[in-house]
Protein backbone atom coordinates (compact mmCIF):
# COMPACT_ATOMS: atom_id res chain seq x y z
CA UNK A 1 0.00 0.00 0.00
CA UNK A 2 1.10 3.58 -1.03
CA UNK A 3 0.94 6.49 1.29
CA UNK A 4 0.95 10.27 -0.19
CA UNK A 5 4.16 12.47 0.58
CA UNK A 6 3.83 15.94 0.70
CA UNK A 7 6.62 18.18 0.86
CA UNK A 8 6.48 21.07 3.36
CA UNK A 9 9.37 23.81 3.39
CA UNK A 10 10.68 25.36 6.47
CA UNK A 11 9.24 28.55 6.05
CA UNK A 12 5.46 26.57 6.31
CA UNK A 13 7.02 25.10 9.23
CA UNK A 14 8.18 28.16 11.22
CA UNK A 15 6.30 28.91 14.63
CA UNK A 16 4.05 25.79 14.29
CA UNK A 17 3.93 22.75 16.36
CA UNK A 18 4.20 19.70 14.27
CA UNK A 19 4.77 15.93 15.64
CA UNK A 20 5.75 13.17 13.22
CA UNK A 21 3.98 9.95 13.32
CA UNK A 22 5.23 6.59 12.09
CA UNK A 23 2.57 3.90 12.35
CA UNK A 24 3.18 0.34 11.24
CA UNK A 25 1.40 -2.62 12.57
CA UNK A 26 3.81 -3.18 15.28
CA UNK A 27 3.95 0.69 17.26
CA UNK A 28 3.44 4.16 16.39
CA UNK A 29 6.14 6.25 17.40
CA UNK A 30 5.71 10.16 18.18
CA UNK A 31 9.02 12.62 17.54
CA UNK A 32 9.63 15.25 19.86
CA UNK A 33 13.30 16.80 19.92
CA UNK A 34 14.90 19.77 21.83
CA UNK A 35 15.46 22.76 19.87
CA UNK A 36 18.18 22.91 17.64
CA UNK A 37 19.68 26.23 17.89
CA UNK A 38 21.96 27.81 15.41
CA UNK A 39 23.29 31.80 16.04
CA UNK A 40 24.78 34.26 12.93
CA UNK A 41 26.49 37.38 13.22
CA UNK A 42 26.39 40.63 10.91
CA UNK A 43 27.17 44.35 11.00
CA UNK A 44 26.78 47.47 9.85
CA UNK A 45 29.82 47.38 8.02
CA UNK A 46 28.60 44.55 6.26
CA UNK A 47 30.99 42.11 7.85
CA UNK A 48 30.78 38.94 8.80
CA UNK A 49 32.89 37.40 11.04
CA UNK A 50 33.64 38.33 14.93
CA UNK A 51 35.89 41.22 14.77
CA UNK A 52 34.51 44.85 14.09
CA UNK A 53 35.29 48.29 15.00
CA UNK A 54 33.96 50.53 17.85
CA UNK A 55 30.86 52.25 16.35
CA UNK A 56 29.62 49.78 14.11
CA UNK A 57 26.07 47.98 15.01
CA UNK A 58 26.02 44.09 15.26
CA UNK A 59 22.99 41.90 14.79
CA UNK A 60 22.57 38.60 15.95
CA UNK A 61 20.00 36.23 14.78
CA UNK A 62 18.98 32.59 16.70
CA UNK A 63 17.25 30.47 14.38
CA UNK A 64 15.24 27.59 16.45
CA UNK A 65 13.88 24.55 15.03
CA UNK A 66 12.34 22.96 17.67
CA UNK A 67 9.59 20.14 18.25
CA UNK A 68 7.72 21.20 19.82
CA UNK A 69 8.11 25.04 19.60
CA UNK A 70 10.31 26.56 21.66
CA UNK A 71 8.47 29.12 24.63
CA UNK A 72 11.30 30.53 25.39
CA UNK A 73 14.52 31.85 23.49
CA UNK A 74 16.98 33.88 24.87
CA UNK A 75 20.74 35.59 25.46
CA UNK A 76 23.88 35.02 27.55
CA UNK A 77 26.93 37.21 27.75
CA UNK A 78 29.67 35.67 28.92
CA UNK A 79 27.72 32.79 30.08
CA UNK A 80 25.51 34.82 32.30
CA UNK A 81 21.62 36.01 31.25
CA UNK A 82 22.23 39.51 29.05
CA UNK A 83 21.79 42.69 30.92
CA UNK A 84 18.79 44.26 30.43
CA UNK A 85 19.28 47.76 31.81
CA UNK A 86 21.97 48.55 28.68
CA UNK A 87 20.25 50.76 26.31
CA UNK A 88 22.81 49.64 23.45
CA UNK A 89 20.89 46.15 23.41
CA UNK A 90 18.53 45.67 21.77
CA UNK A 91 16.14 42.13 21.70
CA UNK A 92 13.12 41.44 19.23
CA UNK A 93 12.16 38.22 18.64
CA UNK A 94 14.98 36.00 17.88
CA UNK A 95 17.55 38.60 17.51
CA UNK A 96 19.84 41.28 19.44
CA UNK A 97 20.72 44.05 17.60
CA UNK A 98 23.88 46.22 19.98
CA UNK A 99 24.25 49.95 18.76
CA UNK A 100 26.98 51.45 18.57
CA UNK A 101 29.62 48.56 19.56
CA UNK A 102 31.61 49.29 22.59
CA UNK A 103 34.67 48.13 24.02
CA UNK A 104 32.15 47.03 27.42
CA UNK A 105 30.27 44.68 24.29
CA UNK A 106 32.90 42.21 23.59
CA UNK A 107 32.97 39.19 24.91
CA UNK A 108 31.18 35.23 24.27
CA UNK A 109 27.77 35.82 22.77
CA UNK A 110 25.12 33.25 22.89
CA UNK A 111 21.09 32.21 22.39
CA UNK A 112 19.51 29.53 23.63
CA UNK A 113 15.63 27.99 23.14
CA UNK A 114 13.57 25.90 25.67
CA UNK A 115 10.61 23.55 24.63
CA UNK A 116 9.42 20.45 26.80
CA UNK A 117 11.73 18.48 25.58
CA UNK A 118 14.61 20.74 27.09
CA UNK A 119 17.09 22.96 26.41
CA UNK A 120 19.12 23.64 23.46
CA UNK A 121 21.87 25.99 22.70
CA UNK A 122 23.92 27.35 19.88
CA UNK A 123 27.77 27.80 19.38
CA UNK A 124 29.72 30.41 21.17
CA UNK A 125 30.38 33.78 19.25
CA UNK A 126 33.24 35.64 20.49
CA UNK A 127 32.75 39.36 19.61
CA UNK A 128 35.88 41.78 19.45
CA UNK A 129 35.60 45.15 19.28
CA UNK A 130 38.36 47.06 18.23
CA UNK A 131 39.45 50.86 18.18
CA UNK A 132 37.94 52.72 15.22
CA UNK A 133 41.12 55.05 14.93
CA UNK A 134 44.06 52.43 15.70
């Protein structure tokens, strides 16, 4: 017996909960996984790697994929929750924009995402910031 595929593309995907089902005669199986977290780092200046100079703005982006969605994603700084007082970062959903890069700014960047399932995190990002007239 044939069973219909259809295709569905990340984008149709994104902040849905979805659970994938295997049935055979023997057991069904349900497929719940902790997020998989995945962080990216841009500029101003257009660059993209760790290093930029004092005065540019960086943006980070988390992209989750999580089943079932994450309810929760979030920041550490230097392995410690981000400080919300500083007026230089900036959170929306799933990213963290910092104005105006600072000496105070660099350090170990990192997002995470809970679901039920637990806790994932990405890879470390260590930002440098460096003089704008050295």
């Amino acid at each position: 017996m044939e069973l219909p595929i259809t295709i569905i593309t990340d984008e149709q995907l994104d902040n849905i909960d979805y659970i994938v089902v295997k049935e055979n005669d023997v057991s069904q199986k349900l497929m719940k996984d902790v997020p998989q977290v995945s962080l990216t780092i841009r500029s101003s200046s257009k660059q993209q790697h760790s290093t930029f100079l004092e005065g540019d703005d960086v943006r980070f982006t988390c992209d989750v994929k999580a089943n079932p969605s994450a309810n929760e994603v979030g920041w550490l700084f230097d392995g410690k929750p981000l400080n919300p007082d500083d007026p230089e970062l900036i959170t929306s959903y799933r990213s963290l924009l910092i104005r105006r890069v600072k000496r105070k700014h660099r350090g170990r960047y990192q997002c995470y995402a809970n679901n039920a399932e637990g806790t994932g995190m990405s890879r470390v990002i260590n930002l440098r910031a460096m003089c704008k007239y050295a």
